[in-house]
Protein backbone atom coordinates (compact mmCIF):
# COMPACT_ATOMS: atom_id res chain seq x y z
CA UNK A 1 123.06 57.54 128.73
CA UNK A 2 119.80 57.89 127.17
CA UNK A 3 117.49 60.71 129.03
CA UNK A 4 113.77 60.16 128.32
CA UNK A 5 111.32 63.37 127.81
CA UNK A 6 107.82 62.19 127.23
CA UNK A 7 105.00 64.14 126.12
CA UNK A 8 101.34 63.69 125.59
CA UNK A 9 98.35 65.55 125.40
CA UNK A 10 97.37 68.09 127.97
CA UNK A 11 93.62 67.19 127.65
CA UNK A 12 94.59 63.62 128.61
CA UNK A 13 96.68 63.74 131.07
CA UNK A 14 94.77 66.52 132.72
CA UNK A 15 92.04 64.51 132.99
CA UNK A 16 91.96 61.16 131.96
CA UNK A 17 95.34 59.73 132.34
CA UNK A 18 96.30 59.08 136.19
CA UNK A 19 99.86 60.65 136.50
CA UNK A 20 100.39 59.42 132.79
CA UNK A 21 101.75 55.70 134.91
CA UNK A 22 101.13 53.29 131.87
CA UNK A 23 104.41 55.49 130.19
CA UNK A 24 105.97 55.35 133.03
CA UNK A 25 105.06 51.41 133.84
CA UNK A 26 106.47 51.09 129.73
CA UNK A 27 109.33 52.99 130.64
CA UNK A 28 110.81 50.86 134.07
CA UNK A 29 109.30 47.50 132.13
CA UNK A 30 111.31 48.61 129.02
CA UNK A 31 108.16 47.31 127.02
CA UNK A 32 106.64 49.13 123.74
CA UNK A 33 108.72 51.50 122.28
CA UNK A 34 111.06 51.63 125.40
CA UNK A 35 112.44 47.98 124.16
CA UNK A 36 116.43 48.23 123.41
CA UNK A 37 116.96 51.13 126.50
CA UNK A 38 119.62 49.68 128.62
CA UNK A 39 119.56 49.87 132.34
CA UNK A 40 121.46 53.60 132.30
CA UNK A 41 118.43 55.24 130.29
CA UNK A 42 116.17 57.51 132.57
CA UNK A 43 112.73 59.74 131.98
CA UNK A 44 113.76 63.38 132.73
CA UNK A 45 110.26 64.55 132.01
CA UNK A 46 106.55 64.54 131.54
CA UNK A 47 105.03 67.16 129.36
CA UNK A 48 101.95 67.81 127.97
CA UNK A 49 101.74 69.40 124.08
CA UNK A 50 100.36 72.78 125.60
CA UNK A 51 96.59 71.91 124.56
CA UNK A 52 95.47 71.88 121.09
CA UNK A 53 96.40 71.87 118.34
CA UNK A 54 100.13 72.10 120.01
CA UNK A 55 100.16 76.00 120.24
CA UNK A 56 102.70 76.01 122.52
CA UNK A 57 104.77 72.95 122.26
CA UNK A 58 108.09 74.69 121.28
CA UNK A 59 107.71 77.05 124.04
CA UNK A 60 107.26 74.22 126.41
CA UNK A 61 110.46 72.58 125.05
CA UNK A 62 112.37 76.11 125.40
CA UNK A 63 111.57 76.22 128.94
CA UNK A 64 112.00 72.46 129.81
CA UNK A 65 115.30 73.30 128.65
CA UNK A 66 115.76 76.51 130.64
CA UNK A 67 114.36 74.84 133.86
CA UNK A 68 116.60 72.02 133.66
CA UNK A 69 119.74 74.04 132.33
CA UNK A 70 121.15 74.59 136.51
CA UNK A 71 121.29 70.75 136.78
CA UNK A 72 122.37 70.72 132.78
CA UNK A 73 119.84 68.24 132.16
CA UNK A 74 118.21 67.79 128.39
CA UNK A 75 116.54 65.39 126.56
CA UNK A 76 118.22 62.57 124.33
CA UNK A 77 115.07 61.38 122.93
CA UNK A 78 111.55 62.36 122.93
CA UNK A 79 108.75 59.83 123.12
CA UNK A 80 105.14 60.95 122.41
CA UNK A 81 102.31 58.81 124.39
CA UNK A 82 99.44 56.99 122.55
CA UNK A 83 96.93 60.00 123.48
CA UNK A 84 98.72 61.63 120.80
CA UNK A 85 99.71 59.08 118.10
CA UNK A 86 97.24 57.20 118.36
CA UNK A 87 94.21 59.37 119.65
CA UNK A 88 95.05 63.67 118.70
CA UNK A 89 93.09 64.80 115.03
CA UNK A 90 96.20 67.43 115.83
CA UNK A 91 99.11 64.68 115.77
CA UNK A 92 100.63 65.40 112.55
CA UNK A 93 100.83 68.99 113.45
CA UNK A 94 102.35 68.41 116.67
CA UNK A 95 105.22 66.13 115.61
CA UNK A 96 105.85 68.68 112.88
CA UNK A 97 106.71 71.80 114.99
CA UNK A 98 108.58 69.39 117.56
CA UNK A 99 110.62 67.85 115.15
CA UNK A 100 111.26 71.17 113.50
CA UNK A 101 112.59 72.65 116.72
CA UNK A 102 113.85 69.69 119.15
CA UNK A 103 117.26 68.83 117.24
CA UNK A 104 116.82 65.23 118.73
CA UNK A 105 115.34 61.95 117.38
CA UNK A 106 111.46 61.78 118.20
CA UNK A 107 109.81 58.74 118.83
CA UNK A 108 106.09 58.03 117.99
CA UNK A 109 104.94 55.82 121.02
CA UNK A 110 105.38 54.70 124.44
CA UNK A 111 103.85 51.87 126.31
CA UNK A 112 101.90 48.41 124.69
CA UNK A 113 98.97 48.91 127.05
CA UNK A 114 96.77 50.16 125.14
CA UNK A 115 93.33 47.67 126.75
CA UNK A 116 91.41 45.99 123.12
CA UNK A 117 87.90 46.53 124.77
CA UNK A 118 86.14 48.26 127.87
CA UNK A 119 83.93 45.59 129.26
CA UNK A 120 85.24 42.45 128.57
């Protein structure tokens, strides 16, 4: 079973992403980058990258992993959500020190909603 930790930026989902649902509408709709995730797969998380430029993103994994030890609950896969890949000057950076640290396969993307234009 495939268990889900997605993270995105703290600036965005603080306060322009409501309750981060697009991921979350990607994730139960298997759409985007959740494609291929069979009906067992779950999202055990939402985290943000601890605010730029990712200062504390490995301490945030450390105690994701703490906090969920009791239940013995960790991530299989980490997604990262389009307010990073496709939006953070601080991306490259960020997927570097998570990478270097998670021990798991990270995954550059979440959900296809991404609208083309404001007003039209």
């Amino acid at each position: 079973m495939e268990k889900i930790l997605i993270i995105g930026c703290k600036k965005a989902m603080d306060d322009v992403c409501i309750g981060c649902s697009r991921c979350l509408v990607g994730f139960n709709k298997r759409a985007g980058k959740f494609e291929g995730y069979g009906d067992d797969a779950e999202v055990i998380g939402l985290l943000n990258c601890g605010d730029c430029p990712g200062a504390t993103i490995v301490t945030r994994l450390a105690q994701l992993k703490l906090w969920n030890a009791p239940m013995d609950e960790k991530p299989t896969k980490i997604h990262l959500g389009p307010c990073i890949t496709d939006h953070c000057p601080h991306k490259d950076t960020i997927i570097a020190k998570i990478k270097a640290k998670a021990g798991i396969e990270v995954i550059e993307g979440t959900h296809p909603y991404m609208p083309e234009n404001i007003f039209a």
